[in-house]
PDB file of N, CA and C in Angstrom:
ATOM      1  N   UNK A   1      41.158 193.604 100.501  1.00  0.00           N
ATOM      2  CA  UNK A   1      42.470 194.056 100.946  1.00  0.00           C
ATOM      3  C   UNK A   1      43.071 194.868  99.798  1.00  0.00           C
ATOM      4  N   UNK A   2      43.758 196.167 100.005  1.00  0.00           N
ATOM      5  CA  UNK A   2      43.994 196.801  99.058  1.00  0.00           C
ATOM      6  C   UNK A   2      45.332 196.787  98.801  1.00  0.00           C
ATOM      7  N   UNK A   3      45.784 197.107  97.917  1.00  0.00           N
ATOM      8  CA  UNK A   3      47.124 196.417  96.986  1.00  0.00           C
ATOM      9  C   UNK A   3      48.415 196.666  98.344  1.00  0.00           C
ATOM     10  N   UNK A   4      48.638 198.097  98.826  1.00  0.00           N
ATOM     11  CA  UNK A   4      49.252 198.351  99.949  1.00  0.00           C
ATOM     12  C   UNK A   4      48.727 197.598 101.418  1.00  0.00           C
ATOM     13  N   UNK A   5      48.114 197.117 101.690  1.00  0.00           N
ATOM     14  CA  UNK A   5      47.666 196.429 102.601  1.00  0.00           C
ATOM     15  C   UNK A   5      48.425 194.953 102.372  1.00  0.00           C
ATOM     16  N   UNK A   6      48.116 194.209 101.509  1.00  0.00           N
ATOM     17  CA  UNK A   6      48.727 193.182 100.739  1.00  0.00           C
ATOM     18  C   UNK A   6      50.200 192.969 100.719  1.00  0.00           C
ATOM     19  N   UNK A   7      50.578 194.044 100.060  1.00  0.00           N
ATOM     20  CA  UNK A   7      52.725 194.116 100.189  1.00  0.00           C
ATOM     21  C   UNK A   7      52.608 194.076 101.167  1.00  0.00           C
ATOM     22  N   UNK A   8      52.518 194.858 102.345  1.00  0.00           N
ATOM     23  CA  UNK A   8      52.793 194.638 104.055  1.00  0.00           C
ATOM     24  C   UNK A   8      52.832 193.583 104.122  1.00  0.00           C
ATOM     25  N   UNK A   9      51.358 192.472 104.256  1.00  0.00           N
ATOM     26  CA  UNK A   9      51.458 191.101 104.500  1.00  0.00           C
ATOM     27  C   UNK A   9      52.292 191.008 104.322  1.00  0.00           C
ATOM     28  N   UNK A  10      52.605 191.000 102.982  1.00  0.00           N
ATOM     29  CA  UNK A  10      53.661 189.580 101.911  1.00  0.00           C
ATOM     30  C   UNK A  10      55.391 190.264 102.784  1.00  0.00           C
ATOM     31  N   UNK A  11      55.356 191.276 103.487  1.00  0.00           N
ATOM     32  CA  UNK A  11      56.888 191.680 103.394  1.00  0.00           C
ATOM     33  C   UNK A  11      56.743 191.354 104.821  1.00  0.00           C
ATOM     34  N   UNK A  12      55.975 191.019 105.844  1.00  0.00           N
ATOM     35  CA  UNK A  12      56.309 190.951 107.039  1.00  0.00           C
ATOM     36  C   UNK A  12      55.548 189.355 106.985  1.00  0.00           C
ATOM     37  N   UNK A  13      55.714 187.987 106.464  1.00  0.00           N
ATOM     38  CA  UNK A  13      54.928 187.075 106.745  1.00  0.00           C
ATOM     39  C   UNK A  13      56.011 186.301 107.530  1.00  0.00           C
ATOM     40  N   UNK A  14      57.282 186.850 108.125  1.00  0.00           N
ATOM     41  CA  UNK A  14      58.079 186.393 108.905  1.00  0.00           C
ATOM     42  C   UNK A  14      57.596 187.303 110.353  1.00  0.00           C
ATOM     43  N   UNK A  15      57.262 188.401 109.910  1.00  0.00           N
ATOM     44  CA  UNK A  15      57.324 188.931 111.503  1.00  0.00           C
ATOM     45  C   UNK A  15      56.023 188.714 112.157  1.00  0.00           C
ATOM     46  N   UNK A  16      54.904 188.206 111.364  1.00  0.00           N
ATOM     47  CA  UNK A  16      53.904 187.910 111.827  1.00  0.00           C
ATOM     48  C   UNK A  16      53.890 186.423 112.621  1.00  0.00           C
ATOM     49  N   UNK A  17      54.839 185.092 112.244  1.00  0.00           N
ATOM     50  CA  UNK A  17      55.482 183.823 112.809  1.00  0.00           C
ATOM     51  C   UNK A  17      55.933 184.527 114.033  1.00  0.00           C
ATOM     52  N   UNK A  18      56.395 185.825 113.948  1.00  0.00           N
ATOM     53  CA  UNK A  18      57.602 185.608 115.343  1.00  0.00           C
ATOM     54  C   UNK A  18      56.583 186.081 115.907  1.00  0.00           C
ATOM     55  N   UNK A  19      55.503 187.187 115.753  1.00  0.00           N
ATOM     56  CA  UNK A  19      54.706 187.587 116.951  1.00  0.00           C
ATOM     57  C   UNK A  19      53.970 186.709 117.488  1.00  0.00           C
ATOM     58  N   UNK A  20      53.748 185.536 116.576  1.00  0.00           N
ATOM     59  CA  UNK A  20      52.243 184.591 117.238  1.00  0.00           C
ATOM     60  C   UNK A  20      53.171 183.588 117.693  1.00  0.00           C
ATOM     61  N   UNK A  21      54.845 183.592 117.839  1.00  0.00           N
ATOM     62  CA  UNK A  21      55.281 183.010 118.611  1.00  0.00           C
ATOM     63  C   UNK A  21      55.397 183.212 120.007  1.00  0.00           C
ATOM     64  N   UNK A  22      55.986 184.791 119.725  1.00  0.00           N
ATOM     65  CA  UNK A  22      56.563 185.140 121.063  1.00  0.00           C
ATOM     66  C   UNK A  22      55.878 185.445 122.288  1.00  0.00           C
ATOM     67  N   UNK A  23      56.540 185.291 123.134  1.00  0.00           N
ATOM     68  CA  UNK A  23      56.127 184.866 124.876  1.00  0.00           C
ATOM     69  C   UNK A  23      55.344 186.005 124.777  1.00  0.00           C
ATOM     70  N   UNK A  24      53.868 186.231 125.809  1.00  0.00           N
ATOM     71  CA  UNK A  24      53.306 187.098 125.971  1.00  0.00           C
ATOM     72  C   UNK A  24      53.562 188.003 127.026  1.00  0.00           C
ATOM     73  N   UNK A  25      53.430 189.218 127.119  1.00  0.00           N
ATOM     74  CA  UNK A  25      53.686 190.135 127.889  1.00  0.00           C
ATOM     75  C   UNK A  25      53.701 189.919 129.451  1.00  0.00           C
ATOM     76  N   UNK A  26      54.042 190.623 130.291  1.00  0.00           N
ATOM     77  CA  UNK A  26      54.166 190.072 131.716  1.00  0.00           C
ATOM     78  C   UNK A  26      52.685 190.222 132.402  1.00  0.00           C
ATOM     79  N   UNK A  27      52.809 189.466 133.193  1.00  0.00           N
ATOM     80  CA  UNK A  27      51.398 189.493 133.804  1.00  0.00           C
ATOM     81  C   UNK A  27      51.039 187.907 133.744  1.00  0.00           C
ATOM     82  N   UNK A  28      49.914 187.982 134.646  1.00  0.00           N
ATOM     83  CA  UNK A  28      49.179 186.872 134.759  1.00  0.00           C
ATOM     84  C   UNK A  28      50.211 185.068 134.118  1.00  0.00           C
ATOM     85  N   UNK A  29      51.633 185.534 135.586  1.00  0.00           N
ATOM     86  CA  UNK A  29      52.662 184.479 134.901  1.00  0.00           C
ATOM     87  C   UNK A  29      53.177 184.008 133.924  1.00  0.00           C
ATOM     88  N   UNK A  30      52.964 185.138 132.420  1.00  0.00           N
ATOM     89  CA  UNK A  30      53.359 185.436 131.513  1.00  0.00           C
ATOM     90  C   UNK A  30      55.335 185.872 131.778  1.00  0.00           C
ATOM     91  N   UNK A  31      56.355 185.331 130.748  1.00  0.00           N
ATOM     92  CA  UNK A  31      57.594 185.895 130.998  1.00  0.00           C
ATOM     93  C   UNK A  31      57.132 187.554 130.364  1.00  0.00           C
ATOM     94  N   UNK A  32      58.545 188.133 131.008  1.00  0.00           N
ATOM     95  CA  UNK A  32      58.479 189.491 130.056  1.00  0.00           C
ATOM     96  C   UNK A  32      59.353 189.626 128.974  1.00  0.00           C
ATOM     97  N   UNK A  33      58.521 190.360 127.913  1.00  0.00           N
ATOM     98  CA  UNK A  33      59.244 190.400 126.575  1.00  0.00           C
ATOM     99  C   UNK A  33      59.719 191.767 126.774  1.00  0.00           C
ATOM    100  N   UNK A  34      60.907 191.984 126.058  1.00  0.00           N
ATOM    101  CA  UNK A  34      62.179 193.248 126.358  1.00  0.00           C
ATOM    102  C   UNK A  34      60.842 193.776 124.671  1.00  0.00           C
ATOM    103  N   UNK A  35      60.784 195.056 124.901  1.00  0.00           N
ATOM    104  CA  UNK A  35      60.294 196.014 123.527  1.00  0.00           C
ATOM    105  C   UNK A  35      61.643 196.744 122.873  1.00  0.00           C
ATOM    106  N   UNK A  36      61.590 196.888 121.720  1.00  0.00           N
ATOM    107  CA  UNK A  36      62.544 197.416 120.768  1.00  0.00           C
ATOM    108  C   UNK A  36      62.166 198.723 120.790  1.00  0.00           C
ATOM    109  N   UNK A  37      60.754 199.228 120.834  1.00  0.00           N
ATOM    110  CA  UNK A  37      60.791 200.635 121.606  1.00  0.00           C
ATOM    111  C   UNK A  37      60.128 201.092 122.466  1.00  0.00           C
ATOM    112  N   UNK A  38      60.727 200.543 123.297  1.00  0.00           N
ATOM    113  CA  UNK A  38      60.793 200.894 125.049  1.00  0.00           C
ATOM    114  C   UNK A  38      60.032 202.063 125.542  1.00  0.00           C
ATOM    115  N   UNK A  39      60.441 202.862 125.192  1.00  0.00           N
ATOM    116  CA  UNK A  39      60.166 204.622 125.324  1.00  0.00           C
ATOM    117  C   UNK A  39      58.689 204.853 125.075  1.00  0.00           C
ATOM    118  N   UNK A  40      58.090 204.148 124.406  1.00  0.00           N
ATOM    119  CA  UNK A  40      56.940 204.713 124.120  1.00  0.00           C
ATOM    120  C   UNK A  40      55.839 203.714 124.946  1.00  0.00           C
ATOM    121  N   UNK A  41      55.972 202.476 124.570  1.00  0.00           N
ATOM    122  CA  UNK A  41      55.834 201.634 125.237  1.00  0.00           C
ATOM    123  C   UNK A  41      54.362 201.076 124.762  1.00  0.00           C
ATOM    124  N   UNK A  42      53.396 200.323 124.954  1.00  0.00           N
ATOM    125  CA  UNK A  42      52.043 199.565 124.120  1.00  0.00           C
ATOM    126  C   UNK A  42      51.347 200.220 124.188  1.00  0.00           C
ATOM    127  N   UNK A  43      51.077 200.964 125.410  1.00  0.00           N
ATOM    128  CA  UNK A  43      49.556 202.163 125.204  1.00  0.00           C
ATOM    129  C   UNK A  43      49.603 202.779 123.850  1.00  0.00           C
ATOM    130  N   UNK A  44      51.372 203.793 123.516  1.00  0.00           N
ATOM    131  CA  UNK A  44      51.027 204.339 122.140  1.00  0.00           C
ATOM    132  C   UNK A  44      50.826 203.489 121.100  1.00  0.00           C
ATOM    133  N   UNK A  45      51.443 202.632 120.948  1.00  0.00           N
ATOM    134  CA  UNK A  45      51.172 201.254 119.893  1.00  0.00           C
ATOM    135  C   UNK A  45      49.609 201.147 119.797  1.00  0.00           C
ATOM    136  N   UNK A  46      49.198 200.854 120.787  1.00  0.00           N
ATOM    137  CA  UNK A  46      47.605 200.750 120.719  1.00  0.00           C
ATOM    138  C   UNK A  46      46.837 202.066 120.052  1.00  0.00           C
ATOM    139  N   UNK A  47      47.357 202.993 120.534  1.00  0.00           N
ATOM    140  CA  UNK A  47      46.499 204.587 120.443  1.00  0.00           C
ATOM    141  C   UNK A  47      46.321 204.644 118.573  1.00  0.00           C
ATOM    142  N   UNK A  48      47.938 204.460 118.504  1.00  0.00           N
ATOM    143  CA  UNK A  48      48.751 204.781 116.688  1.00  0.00           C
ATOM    144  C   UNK A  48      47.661 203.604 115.940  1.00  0.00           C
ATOM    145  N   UNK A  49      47.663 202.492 116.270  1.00  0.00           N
ATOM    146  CA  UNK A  49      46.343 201.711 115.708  1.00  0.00           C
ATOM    147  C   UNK A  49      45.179 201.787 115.678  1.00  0.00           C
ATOM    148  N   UNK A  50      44.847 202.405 116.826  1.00  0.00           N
ATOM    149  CA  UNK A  50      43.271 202.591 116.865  1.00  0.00           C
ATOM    150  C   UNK A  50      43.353 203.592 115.723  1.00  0.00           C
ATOM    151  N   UNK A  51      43.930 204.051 115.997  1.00  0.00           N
ATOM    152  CA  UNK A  51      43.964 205.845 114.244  1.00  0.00           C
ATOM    153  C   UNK A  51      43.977 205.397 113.510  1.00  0.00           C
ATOM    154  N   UNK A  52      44.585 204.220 112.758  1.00  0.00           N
ATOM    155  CA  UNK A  52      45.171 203.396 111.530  1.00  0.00           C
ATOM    156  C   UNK A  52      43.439 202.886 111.097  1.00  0.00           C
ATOM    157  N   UNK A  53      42.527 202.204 112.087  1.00  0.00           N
ATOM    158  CA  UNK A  53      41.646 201.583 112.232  1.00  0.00           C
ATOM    159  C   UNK A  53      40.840 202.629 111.529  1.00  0.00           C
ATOM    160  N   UNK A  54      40.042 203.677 112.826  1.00  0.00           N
ATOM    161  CA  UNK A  54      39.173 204.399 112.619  1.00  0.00           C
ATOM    162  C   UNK A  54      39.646 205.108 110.652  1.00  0.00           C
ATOM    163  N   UNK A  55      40.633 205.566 110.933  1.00  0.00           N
ATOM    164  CA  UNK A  55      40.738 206.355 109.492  1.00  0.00           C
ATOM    165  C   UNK A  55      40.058 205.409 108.338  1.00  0.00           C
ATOM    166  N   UNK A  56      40.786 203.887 108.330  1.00  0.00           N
ATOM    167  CA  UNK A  56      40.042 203.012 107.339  1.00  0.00           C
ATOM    168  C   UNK A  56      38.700 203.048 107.586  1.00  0.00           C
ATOM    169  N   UNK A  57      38.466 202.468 108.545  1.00  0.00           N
ATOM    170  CA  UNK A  57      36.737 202.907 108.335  1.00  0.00           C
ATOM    171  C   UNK A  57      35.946 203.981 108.266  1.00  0.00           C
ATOM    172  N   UNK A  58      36.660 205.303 108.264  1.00  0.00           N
ATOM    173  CA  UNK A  58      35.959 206.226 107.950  1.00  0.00           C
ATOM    174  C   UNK A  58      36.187 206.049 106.020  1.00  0.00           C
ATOM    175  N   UNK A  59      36.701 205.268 105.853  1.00  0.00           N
ATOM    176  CA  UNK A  59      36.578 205.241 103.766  1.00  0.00           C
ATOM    177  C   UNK A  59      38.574 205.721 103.366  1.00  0.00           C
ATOM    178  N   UNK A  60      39.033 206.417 104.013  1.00  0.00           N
ATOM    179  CA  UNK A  60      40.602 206.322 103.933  1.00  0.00           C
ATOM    180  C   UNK A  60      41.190 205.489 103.805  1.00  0.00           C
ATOM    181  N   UNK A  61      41.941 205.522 102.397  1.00  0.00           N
ATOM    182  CA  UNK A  61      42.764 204.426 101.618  1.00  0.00           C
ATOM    183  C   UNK A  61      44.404 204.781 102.152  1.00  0.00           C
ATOM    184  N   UNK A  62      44.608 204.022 103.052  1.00  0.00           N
ATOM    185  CA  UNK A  62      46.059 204.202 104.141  1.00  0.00           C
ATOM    186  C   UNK A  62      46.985 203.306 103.439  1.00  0.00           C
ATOM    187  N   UNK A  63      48.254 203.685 103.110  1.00  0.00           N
ATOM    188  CA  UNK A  63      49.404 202.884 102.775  1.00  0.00           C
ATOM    189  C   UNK A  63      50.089 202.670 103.842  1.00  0.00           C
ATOM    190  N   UNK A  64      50.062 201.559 104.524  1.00  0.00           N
ATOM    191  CA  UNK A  64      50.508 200.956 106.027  1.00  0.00           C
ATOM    192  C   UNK A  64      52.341 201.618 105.988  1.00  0.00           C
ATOM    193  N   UNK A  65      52.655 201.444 105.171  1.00  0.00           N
ATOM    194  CA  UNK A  65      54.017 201.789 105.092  1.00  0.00           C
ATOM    195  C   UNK A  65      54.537 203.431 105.250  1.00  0.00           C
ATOM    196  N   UNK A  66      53.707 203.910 104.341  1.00  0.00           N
ATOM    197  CA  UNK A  66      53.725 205.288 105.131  1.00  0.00           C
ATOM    198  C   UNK A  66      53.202 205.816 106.189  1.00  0.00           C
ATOM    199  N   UNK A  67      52.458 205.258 106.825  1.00  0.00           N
ATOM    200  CA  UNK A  67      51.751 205.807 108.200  1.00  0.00           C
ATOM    201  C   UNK A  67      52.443 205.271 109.379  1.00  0.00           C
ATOM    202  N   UNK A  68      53.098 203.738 109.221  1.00  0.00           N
ATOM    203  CA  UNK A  68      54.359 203.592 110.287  1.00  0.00           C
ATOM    204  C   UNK A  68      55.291 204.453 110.157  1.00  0.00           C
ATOM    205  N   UNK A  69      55.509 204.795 108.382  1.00  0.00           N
ATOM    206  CA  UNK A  69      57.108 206.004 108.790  1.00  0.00           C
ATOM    207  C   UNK A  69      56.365 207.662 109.718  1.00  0.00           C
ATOM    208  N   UNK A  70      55.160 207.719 109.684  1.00  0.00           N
ATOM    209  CA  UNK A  70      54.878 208.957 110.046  1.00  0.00           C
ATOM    210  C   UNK A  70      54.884 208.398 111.505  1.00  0.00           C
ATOM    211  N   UNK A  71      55.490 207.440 112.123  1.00  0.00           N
ATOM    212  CA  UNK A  71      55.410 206.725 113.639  1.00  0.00           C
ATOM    213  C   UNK A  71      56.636 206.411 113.707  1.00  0.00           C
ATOM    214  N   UNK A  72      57.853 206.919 113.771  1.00  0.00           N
ATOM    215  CA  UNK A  72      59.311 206.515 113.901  1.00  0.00           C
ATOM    216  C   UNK A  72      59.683 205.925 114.836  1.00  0.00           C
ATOM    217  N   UNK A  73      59.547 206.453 115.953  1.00  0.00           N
ATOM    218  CA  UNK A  73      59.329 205.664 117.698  1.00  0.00           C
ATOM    219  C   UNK A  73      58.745 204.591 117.519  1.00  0.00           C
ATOM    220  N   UNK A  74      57.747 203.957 117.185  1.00  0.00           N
ATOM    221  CA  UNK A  74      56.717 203.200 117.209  1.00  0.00           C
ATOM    222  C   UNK A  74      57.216 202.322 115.901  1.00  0.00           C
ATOM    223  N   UNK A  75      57.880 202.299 114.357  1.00  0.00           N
ATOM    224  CA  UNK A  75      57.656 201.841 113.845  1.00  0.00           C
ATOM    225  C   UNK A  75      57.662 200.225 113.084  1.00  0.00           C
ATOM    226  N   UNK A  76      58.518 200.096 114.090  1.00  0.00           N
ATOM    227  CA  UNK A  76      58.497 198.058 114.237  1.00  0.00           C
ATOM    228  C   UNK A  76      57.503 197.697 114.951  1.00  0.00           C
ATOM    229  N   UNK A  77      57.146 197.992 115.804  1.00  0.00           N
ATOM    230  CA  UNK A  77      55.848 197.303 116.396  1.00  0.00           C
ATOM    231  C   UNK A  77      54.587 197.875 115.875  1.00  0.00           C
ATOM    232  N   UNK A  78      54.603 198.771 115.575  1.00  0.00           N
ATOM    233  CA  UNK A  78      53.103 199.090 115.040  1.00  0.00           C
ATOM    234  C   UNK A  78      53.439 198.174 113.680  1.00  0.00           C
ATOM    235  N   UNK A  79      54.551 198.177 112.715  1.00  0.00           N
ATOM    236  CA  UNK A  79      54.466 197.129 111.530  1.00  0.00           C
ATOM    237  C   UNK A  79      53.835 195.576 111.693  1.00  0.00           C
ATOM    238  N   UNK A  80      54.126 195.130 112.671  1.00  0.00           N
ATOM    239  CA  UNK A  80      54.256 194.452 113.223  1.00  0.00           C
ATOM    240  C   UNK A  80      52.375 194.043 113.559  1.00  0.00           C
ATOM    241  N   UNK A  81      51.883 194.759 114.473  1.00  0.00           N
ATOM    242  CA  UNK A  81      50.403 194.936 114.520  1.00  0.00           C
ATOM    243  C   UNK A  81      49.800 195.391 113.681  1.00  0.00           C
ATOM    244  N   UNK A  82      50.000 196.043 112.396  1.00  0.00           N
ATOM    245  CA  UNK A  82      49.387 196.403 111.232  1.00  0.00           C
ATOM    246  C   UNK A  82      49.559 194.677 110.457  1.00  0.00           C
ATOM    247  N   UNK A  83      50.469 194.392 110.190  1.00  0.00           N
ATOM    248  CA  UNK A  83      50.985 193.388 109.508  1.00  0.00           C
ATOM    249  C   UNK A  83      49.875 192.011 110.056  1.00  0.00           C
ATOM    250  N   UNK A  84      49.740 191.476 111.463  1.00  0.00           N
ATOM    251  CA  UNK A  84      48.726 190.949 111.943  1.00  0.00           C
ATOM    252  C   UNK A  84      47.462 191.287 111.638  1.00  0.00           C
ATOM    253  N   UNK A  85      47.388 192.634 111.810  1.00  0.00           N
ATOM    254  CA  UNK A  85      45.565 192.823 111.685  1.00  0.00           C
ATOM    255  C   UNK A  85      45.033 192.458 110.028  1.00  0.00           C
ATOM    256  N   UNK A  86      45.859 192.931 109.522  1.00  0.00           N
ATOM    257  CA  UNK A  86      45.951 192.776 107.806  1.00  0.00           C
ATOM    258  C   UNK A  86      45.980 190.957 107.514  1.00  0.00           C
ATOM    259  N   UNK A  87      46.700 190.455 107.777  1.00  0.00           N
ATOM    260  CA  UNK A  87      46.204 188.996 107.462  1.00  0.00           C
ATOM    261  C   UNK A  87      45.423 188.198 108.112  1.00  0.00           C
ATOM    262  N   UNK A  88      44.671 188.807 109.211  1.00  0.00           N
ATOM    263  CA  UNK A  88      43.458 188.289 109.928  1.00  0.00           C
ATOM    264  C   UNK A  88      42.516 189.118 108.810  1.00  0.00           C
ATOM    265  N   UNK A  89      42.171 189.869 108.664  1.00  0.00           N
ATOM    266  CA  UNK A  89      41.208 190.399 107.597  1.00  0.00           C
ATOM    267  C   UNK A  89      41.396 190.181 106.482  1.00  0.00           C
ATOM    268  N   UNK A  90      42.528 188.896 105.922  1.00  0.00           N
ATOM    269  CA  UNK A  90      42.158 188.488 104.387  1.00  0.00           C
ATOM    270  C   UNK A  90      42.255 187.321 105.068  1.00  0.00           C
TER     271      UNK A  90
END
């Protein structure tokens, strides 16, 4: 885990509690959770990660913090799913 990968953890180890709390999405008698950004909605969340992904494994040393600000629409929840994927991989 690289030093910027790491601060994320350590600065979101509250928002990572609330995600593996909170109610799961609607469907399959799931409640629905209200999104903070609405507008764009999980497909882009998903898309903006898969990029985050592939770039690291192509050998790209990504500072999570700047690549959510280059995601303004998106950038609490993609923190949010960066912040998860990052402490499942340490």
């Amino acid at each position: 885990m690289s030093e910027h990968q790491a601060d994320i953890v350590g600065r979101n180890g509250s928002a990572l509690s609330d995600l593996l709390d909170a109610p799961r999405l609607a469907g399959a008698g799931a409640p629905e959770t209200p999104r903070d950004e609405s507008t764009d909605g999980p497909d882009v969340v998903d898309d903006v990660f898969d990029e985050f992904l592939m770039r690291c494994q192509a050998g790209e040393d990504l500072d999570p913090d700047r690549f959510c600000d280059e995601h303004p629409s998106i950038k609490s929840s993609l923190r949010k799913v960066l912040a998860a994927q990052l402490a499942c991989a340490a």
